[in-house]
Protein backbone atom coordinates (compact mmCIF):
# COMPACT_ATOMS: atom_id res chain seq x y z
CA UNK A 1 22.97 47.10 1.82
CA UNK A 2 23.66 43.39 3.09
CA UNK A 3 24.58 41.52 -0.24
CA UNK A 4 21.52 38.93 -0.91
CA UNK A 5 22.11 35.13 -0.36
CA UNK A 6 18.59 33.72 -1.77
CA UNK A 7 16.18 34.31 -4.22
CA UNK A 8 13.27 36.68 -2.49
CA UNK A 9 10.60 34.56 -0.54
CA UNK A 10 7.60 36.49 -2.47
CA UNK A 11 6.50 35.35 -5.66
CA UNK A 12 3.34 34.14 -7.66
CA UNK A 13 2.77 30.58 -6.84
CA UNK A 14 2.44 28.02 -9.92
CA UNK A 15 0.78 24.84 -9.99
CA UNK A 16 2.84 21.87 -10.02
CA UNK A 17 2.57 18.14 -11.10
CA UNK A 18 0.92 17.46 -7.94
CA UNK A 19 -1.66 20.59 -8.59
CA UNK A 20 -1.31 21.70 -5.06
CA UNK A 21 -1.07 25.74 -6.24
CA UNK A 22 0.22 26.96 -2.97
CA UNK A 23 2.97 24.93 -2.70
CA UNK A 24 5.73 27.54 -2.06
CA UNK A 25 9.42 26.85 -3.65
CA UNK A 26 11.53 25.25 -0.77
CA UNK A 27 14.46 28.00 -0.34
CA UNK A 28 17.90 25.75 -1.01
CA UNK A 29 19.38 26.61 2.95
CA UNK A 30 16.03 27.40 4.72
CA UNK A 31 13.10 24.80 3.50
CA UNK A 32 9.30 25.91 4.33
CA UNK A 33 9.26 25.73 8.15
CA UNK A 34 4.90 24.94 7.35
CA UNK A 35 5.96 21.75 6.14
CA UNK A 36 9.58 20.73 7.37
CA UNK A 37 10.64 20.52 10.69
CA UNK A 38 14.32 20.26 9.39
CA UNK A 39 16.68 20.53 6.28
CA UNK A 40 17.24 16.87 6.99
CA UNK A 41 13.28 16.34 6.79
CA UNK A 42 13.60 18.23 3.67
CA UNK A 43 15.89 16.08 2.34
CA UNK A 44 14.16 12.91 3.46
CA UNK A 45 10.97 14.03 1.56
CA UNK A 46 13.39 14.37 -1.79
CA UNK A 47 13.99 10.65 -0.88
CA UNK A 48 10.37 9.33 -0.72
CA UNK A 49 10.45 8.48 -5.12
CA UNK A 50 8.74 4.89 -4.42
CA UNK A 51 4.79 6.24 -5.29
CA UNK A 52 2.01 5.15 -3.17
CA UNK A 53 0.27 1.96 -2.30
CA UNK A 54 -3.47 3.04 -2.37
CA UNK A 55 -6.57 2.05 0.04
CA UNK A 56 -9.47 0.69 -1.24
CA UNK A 57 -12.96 1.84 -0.77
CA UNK A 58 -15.63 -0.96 0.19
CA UNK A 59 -19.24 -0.15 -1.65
CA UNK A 60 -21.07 -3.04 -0.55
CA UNK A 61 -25.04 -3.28 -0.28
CA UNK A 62 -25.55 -3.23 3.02
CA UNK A 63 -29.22 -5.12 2.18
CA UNK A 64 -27.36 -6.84 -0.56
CA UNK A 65 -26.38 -10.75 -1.08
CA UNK A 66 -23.28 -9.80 0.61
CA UNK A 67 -24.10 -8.13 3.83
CA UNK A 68 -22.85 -10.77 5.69
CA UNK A 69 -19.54 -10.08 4.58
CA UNK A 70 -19.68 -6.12 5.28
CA UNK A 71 -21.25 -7.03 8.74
CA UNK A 72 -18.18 -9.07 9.47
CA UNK A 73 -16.62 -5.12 9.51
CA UNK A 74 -19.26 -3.24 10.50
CA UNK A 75 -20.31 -4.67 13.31
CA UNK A 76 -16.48 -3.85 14.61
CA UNK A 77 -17.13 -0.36 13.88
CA UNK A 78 -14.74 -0.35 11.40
CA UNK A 79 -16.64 2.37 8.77
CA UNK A 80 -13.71 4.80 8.88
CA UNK A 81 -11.52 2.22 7.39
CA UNK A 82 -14.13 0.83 4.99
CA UNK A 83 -14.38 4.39 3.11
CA UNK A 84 -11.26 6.24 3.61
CA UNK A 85 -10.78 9.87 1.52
CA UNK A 86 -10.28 9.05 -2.02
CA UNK A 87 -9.12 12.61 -2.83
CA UNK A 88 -5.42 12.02 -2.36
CA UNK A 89 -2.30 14.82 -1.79
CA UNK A 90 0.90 12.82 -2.79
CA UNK A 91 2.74 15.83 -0.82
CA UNK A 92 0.65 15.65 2.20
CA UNK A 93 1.46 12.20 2.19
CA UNK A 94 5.17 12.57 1.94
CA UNK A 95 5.29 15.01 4.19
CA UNK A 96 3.59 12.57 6.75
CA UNK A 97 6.01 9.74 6.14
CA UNK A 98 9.10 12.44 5.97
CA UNK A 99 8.52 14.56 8.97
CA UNK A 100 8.43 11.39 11.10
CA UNK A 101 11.67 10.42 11.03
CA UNK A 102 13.41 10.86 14.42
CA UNK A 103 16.13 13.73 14.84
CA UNK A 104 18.77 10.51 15.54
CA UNK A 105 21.53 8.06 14.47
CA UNK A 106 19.35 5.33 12.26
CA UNK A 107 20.56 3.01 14.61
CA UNK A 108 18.37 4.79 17.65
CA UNK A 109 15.23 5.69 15.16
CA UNK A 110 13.50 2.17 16.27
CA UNK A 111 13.59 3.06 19.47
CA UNK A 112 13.30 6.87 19.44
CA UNK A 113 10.08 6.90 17.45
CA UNK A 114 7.51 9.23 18.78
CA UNK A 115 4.84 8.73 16.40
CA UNK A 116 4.20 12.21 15.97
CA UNK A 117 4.84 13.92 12.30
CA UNK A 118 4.46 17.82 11.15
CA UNK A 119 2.04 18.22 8.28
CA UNK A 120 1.35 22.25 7.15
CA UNK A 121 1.97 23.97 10.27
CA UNK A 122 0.30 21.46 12.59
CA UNK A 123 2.14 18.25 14.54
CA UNK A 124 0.18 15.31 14.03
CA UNK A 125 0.16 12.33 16.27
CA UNK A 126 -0.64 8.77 14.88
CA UNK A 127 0.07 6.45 18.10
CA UNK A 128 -2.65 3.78 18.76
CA UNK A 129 -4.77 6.17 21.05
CA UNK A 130 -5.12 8.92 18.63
CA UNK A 131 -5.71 6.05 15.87
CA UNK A 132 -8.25 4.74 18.12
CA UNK A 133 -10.04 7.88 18.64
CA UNK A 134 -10.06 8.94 14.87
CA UNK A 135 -11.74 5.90 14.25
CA UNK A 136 -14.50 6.26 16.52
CA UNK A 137 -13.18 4.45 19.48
CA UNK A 138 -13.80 0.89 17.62
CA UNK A 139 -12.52 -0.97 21.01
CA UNK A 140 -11.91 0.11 24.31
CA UNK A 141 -8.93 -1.83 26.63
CA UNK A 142 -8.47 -1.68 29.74
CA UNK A 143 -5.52 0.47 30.97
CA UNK A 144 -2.36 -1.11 31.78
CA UNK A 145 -0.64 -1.97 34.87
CA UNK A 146 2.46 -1.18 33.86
CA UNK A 147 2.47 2.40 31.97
CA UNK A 148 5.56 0.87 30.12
CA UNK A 149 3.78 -1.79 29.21
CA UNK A 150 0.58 -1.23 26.67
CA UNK A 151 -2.73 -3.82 27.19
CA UNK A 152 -2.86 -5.89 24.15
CA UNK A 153 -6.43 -7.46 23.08
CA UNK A 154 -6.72 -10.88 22.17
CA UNK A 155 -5.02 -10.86 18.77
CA UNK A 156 -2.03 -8.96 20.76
CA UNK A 157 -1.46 -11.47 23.02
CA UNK A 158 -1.60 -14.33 20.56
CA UNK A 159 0.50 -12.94 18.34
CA UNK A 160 3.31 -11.67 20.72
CA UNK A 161 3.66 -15.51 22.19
CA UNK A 162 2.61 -16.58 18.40
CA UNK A 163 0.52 -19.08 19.98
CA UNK A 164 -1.21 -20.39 16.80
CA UNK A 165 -2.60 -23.16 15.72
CA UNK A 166 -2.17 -23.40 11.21
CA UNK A 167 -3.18 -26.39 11.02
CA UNK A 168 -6.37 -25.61 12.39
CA UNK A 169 -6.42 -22.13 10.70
CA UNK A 170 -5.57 -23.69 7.04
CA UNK A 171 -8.65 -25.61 7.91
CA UNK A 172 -10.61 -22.89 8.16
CA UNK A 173 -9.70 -19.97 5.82
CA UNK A 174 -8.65 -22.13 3.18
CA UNK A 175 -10.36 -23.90 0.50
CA UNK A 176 -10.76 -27.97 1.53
CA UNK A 177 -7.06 -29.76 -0.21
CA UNK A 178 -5.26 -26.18 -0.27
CA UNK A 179 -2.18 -25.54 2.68
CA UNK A 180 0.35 -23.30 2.56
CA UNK A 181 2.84 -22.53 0.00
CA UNK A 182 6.47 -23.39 0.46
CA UNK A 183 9.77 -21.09 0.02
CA UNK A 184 12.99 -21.91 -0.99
CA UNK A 185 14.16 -23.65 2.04
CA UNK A 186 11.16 -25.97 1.44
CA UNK A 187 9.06 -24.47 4.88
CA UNK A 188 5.56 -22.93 4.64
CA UNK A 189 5.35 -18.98 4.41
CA UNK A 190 2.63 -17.94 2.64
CA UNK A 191 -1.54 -18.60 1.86
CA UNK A 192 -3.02 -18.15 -1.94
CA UNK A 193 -5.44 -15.79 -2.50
CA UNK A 194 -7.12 -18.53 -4.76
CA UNK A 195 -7.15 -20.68 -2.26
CA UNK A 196 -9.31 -18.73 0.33
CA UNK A 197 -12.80 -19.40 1.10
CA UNK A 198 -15.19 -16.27 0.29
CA UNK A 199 -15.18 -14.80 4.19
CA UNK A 200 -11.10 -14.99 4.46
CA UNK A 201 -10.79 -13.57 0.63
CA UNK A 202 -12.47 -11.00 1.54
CA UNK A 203 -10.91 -10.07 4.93
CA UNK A 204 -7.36 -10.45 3.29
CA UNK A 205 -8.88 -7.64 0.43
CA UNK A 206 -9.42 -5.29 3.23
CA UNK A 207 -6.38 -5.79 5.19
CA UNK A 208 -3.51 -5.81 2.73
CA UNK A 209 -4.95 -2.23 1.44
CA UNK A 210 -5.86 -0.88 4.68
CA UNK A 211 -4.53 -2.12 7.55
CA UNK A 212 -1.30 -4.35 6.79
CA UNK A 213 -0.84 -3.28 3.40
CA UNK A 214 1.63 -5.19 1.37
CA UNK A 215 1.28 -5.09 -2.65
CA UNK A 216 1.67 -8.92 -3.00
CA UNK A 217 -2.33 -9.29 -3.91
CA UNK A 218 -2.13 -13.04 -4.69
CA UNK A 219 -0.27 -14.05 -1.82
CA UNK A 220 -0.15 -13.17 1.78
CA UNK A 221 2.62 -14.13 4.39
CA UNK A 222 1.93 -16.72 7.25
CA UNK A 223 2.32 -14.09 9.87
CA UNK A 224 -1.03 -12.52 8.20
CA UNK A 225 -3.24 -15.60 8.02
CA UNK A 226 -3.85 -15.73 11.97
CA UNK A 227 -5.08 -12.12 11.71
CA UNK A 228 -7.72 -12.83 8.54
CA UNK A 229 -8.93 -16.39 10.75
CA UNK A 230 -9.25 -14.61 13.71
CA UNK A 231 -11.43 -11.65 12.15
CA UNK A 232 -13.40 -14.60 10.35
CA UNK A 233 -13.50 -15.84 13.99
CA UNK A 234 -14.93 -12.79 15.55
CA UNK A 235 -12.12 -12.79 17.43
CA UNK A 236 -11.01 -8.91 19.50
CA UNK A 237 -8.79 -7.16 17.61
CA UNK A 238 -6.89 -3.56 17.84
CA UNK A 239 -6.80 -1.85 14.52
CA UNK A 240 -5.35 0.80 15.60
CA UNK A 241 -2.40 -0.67 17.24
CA UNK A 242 -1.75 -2.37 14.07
CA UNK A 243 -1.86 0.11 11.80
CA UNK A 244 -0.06 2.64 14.02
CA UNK A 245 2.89 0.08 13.77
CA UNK A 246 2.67 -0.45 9.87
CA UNK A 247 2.93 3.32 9.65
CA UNK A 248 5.77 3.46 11.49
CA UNK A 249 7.32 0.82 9.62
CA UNK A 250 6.84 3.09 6.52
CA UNK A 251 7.79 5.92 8.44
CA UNK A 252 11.49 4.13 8.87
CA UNK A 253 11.80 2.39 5.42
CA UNK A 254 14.68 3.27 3.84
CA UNK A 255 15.99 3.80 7.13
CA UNK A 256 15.84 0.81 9.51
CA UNK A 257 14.96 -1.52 6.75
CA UNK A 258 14.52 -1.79 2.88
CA UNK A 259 12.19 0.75 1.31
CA UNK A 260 8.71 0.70 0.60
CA UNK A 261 5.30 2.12 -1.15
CA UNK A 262 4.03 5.06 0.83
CA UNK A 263 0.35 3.08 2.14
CA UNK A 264 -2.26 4.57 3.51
CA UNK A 265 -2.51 7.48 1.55
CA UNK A 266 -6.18 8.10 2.17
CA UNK A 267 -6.04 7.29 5.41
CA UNK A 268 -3.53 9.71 6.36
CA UNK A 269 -5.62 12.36 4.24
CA UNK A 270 -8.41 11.59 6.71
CA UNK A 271 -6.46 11.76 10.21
CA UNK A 272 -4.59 15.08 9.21
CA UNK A 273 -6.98 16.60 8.39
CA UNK A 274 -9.42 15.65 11.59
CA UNK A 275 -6.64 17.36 13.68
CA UNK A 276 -6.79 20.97 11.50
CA UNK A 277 -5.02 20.62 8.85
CA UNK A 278 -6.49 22.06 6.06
CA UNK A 279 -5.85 20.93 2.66
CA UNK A 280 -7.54 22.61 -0.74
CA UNK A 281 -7.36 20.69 -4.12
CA UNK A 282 -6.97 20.18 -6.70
CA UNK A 283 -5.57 16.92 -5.79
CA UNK A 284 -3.22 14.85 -7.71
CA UNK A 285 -4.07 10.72 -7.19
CA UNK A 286 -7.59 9.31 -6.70
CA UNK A 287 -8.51 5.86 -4.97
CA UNK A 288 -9.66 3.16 -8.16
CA UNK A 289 -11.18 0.18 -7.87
CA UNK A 290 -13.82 0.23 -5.07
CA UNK A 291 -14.70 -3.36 -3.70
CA UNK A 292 -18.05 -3.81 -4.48
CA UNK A 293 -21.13 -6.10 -4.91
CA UNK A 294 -20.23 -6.95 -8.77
CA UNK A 295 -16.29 -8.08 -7.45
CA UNK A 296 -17.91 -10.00 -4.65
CA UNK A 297 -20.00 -11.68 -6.78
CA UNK A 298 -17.02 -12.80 -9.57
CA UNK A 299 -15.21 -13.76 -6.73
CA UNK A 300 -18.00 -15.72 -5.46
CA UNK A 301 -18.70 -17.74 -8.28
CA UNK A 302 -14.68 -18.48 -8.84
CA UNK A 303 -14.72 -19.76 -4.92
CA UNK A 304 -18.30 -21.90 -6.29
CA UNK A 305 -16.26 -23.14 -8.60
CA UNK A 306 -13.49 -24.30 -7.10
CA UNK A 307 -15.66 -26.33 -4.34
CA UNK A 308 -17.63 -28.24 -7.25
CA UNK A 309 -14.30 -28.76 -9.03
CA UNK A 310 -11.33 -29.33 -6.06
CA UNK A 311 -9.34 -30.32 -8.74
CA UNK A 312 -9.22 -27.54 -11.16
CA UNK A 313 -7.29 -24.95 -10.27
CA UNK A 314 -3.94 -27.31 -9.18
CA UNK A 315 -2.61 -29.70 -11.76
CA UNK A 316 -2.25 -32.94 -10.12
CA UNK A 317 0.02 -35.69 -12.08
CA UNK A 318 -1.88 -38.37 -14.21
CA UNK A 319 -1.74 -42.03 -12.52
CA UNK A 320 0.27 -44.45 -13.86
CA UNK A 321 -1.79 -46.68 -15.55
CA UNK A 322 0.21 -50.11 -15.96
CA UNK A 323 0.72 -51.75 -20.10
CA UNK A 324 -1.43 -54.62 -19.12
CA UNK A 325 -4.48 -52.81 -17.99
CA UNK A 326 -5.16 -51.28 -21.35
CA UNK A 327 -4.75 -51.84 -24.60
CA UNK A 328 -2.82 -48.81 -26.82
CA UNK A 329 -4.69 -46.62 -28.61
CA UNK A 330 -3.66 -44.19 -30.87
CA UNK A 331 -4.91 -40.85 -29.32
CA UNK A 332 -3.85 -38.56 -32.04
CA UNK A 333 -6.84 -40.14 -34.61
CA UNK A 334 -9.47 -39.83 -32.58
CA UNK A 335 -12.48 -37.17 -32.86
CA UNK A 336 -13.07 -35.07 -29.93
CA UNK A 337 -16.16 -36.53 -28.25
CA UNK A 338 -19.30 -34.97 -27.86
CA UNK A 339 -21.85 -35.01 -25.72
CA UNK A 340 -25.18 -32.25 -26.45
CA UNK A 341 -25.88 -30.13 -23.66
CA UNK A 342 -22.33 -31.04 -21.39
CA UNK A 343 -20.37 -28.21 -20.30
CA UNK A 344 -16.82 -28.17 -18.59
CA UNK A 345 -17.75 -25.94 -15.21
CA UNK A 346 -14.02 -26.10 -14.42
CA UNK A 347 -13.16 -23.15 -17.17
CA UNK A 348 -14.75 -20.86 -14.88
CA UNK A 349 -12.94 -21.05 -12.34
CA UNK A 350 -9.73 -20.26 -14.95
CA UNK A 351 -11.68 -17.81 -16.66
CA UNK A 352 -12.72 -15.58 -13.50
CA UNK A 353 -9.20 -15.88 -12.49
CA UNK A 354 -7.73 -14.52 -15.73
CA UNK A 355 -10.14 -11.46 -15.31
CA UNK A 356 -9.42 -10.82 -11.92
CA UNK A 357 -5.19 -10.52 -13.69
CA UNK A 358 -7.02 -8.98 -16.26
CA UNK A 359 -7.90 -6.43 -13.93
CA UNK A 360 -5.09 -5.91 -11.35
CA UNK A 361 -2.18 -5.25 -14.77
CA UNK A 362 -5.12 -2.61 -15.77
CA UNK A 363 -5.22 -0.88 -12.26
CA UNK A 364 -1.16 -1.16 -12.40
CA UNK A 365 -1.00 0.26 -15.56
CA UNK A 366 -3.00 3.58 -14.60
CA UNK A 367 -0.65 3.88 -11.55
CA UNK A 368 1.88 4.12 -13.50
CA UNK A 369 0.63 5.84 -16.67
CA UNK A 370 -0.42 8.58 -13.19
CA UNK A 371 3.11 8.47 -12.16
CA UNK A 372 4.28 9.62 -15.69
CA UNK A 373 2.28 11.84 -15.85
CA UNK A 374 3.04 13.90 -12.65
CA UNK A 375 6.70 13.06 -13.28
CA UNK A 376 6.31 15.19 -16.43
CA UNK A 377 4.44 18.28 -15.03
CA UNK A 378 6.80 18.35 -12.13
CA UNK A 379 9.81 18.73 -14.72
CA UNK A 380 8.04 21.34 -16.53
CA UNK A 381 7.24 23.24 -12.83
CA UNK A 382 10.87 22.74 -12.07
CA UNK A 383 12.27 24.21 -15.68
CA UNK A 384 9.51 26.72 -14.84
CA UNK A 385 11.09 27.47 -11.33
CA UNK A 386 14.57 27.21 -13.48
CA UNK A 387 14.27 29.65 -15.50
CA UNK A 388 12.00 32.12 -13.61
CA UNK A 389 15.07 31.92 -11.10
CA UNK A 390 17.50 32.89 -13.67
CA UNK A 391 15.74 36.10 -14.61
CA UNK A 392 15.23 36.63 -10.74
CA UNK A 393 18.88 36.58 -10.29
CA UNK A 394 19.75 38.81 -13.57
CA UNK A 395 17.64 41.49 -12.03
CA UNK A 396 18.66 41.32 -8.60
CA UNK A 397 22.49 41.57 -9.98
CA UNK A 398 21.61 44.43 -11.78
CA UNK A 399 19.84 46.03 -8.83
CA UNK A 400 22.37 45.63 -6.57
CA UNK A 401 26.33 45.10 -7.47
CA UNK A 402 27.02 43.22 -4.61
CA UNK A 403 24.46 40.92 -5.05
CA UNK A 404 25.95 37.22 -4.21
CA UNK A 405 23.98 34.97 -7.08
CA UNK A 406 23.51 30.71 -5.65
CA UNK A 407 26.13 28.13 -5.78
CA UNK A 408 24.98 25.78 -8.57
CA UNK A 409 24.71 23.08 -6.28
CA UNK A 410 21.83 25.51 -4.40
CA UNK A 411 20.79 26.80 -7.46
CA UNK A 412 19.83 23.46 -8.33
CA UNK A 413 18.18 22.57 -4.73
CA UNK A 414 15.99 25.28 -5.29
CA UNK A 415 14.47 24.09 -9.14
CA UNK A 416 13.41 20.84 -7.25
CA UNK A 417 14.33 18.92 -10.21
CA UNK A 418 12.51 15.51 -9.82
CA UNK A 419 15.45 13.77 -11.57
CA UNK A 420 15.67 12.24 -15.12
CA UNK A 421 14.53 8.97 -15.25
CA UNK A 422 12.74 7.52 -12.56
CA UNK A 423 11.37 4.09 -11.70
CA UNK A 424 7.62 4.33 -11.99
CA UNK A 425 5.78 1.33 -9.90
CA UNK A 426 2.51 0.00 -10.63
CA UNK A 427 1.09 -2.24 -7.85
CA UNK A 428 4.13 -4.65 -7.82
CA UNK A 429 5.53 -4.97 -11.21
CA UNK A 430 9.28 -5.13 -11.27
CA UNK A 431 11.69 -2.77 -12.63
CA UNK A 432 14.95 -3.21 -11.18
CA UNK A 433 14.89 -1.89 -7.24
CA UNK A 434 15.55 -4.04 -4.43
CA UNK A 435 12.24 -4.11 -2.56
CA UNK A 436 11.73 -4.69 1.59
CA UNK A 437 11.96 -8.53 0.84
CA UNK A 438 11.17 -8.94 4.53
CA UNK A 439 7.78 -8.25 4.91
CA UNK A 440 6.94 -11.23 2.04
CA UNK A 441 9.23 -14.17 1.34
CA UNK A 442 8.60 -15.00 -2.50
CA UNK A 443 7.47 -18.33 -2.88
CA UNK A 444 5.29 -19.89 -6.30
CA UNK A 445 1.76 -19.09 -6.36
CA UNK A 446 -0.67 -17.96 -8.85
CA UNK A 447 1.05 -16.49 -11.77
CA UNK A 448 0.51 -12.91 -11.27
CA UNK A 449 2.76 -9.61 -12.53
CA UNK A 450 3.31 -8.75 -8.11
CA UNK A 451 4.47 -12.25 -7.95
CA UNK A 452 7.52 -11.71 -10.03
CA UNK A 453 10.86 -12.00 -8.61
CA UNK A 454 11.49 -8.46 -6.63
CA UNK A 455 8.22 -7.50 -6.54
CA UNK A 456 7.47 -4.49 -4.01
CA UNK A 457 7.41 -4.80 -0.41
């Protein structure tokens, strides 16, 4: 009898932190060919620790005060991306990312890149013509001259001679007195959040969670704002294209470039599974806070607020009132005045904004109370792997004398142990990890937990 080199391929399945139940154990030489195309795509799935970056759902009245502002996507035919699957696979979704790496020297992956991935037994393609058709064929372009060459739409072409015009854009998507925020070398790279107009808010709520995500929620880089103007614009613009390229870029991060969240997650659960791959929960992450009428409308009153009081949300300096011009008074004796039925407005617009941090540290605190908790159950599936291994092995030994037991290095391999104490990431907080500082410059803005020195991507 040949001596044995592996522990034997049948066995009961057990649920792991993910609560996928037929996840099968990855052998330590041979890895499930359903769901790696390669030890090395193995091993790049072991890599992908940095948690998601979630879509958002958008459950707005379409007969409500906002309609306008769902038209603005509808009328695109944009519906796919407006309700993506909030059901979420974290291993579906690593697979994705892991199983797209090119077969090549890091330095030829850019240009290699096939956007095709292998997800459960089926290769997946997620270039702009597949995106294009899984959305419902939202625009149609004209095909290209040059076959080497794709046909861009209007935002395309802008963008690849970045023939913009910011000052007119600040005009328009930002509140009247707000620009751009400077950087460290004292040049303007990013747009507030607070200091949007209702329409661009909202379009920068929808694309940095589902097209161009990037988990800097207060601020957005300057490369973004011509996209939100020209949707506000009803300008053309190719989805797909775009988000085919922001999947590749998480595809290669890590790689090419810094590392970053794993986006799209429902997304990705949506176009796998629309070309046959079939996926059974239990499922291990859910999509939170939908963008509905009742944020629309806090957001609308903060944005009211703001245009009755220009001044309220940035501190300007006191003028200097010249000695001569007024007698001194003694400020510290006097009684607050008041005046029956006067009310400062302006604490709204501080108030709504508070909630709205209120909020996001909440939302980051159940990603990463999540993360804990599947960090936990996949140590317990891996001790359970452990030690159902070790009795495996016993027997087999006793079974056969020249039984050849694993290398502890394999041994190991095969427990999947998740490791012992992982970063966990909420949304943006910071904990330590270099993030892909490339995609966001960090610059001062509103005062929020993402904004924090090293915040993610």
């Amino acid at each position: 009898m040949a001596p044995k080199t592996q522990l034997p391929a049948k066995r009961k399945t057990t649920a792991s932190s993910s609560g996928v139940l037929d996840r099968s154990m990855p052998l330590p030489q041979n890895p499930d060919r359903t769901r790696f195309t390669s030890r090395k795509h193995y091993d790049r799935f072991l890599k992908l620790i940095k948690g998601t970056w979630h879509d958002k759902v958008f459950r707005i009245d379409p007969s409500g005060p906002y309609a306008h502002l769902l038209t603005m996507l509808t009328d695109r035919k944009w519906h796919k991306l407006l309700s993506p699957p909030t059901q979420i696979d974290s291993d579906i979704v690593k697979e994705f990312y892991a199983n797209a790496m090119p077969n090549c020297d890091k330095k030829d992956m850019d240009a290699q890149f096939s956007y095709t991935t292998f997800v459960r037994g089926k290769t997946i393609l997620f270039d702009r013509d597949t995106i294009n058709a899984y959305l419902g064929e939202p625009l149609t372009l004209p095909p290209s001259e040059d076959p080497t060459v794709p046909t861009l739409c209007e935002y395309g072409i802008n963008e690849e001679d970045n023939d913009w015009d910011h000052t007119k854009i600040v005009k328009d998507i930002l509140l009247p007195g707000k620009r751009y925020k400077k950087g460290k070398g004292d040049e303007s790279t990013t747009a507030s959040y607070a200091d949007m107009t209702l329409e661009a808010a909202f379009i920068f709520k929808f694309l940095v969670h589902n097209v161009w995500p990037k988990s800097h929620v207060s601020t957005t880089p300057k490369a973004v704002t011509p996209l939100i103007w020209h949707i506000c614009k009803g300008g053309e613009v190719d989805v797909a294209r775009i988000i085919s390229r922001e999947l590749k870029h998480v595809a290669l991060s890590g790689l090419t470039h810094k590392a970053t969240k794993l986006s799209f997650p429902g997304f990705i659960m949506g176009l796998v599974q629309s070309q046959g791959v079939q996926i059974a929960g239990p499922f291990n992450e859910t999509l939170v806070g939908p963008i509905d009428d009742k944020f629309l409308r806090g957001l609308a009153k903060t944005v009211a607020e703001k245009l009755s009081n220009p001044s309220s949300s940035i501190p300007h300096p006191e003028p200097e009132i010249p000695e001569s011009d007024t007698p001194h008074q003694d400020f510290t004796q006097q009684e607050p005045s008041q005046q029956p039925g006067s009310f400062d407005f302006s604490s709204f617009s501080t108030y709504f904004a508070q909630q709205e941090q209120r909020d996001l540290r909440q939302e980051q605190r159940y990603q990463r109370q999540e993360q804990r908790d599947h960090f936990i159950m996949d140590q317990n599936a891996a001790l359970f792997r452990s030690h159902r291994g070790i009795y495996q092995s016993l027997y087999d030994a006793r079974l056969d004398p020249a039984y050849q037991m694993l290398t502890p290095e394999s041994y190991l391999e095969s427990c999947m142990w998740p490791g012992d104490r992982p970063t966990f990431y909420g949304g943006g907080e910071h904990h330590g990890v270099e993030e892909d500082d490339e995609r966001t410059a960090s610059v001062e803005g509103v005062e929020m937990e993402e904004d924090e020195d090293g915040a993610d991507q």
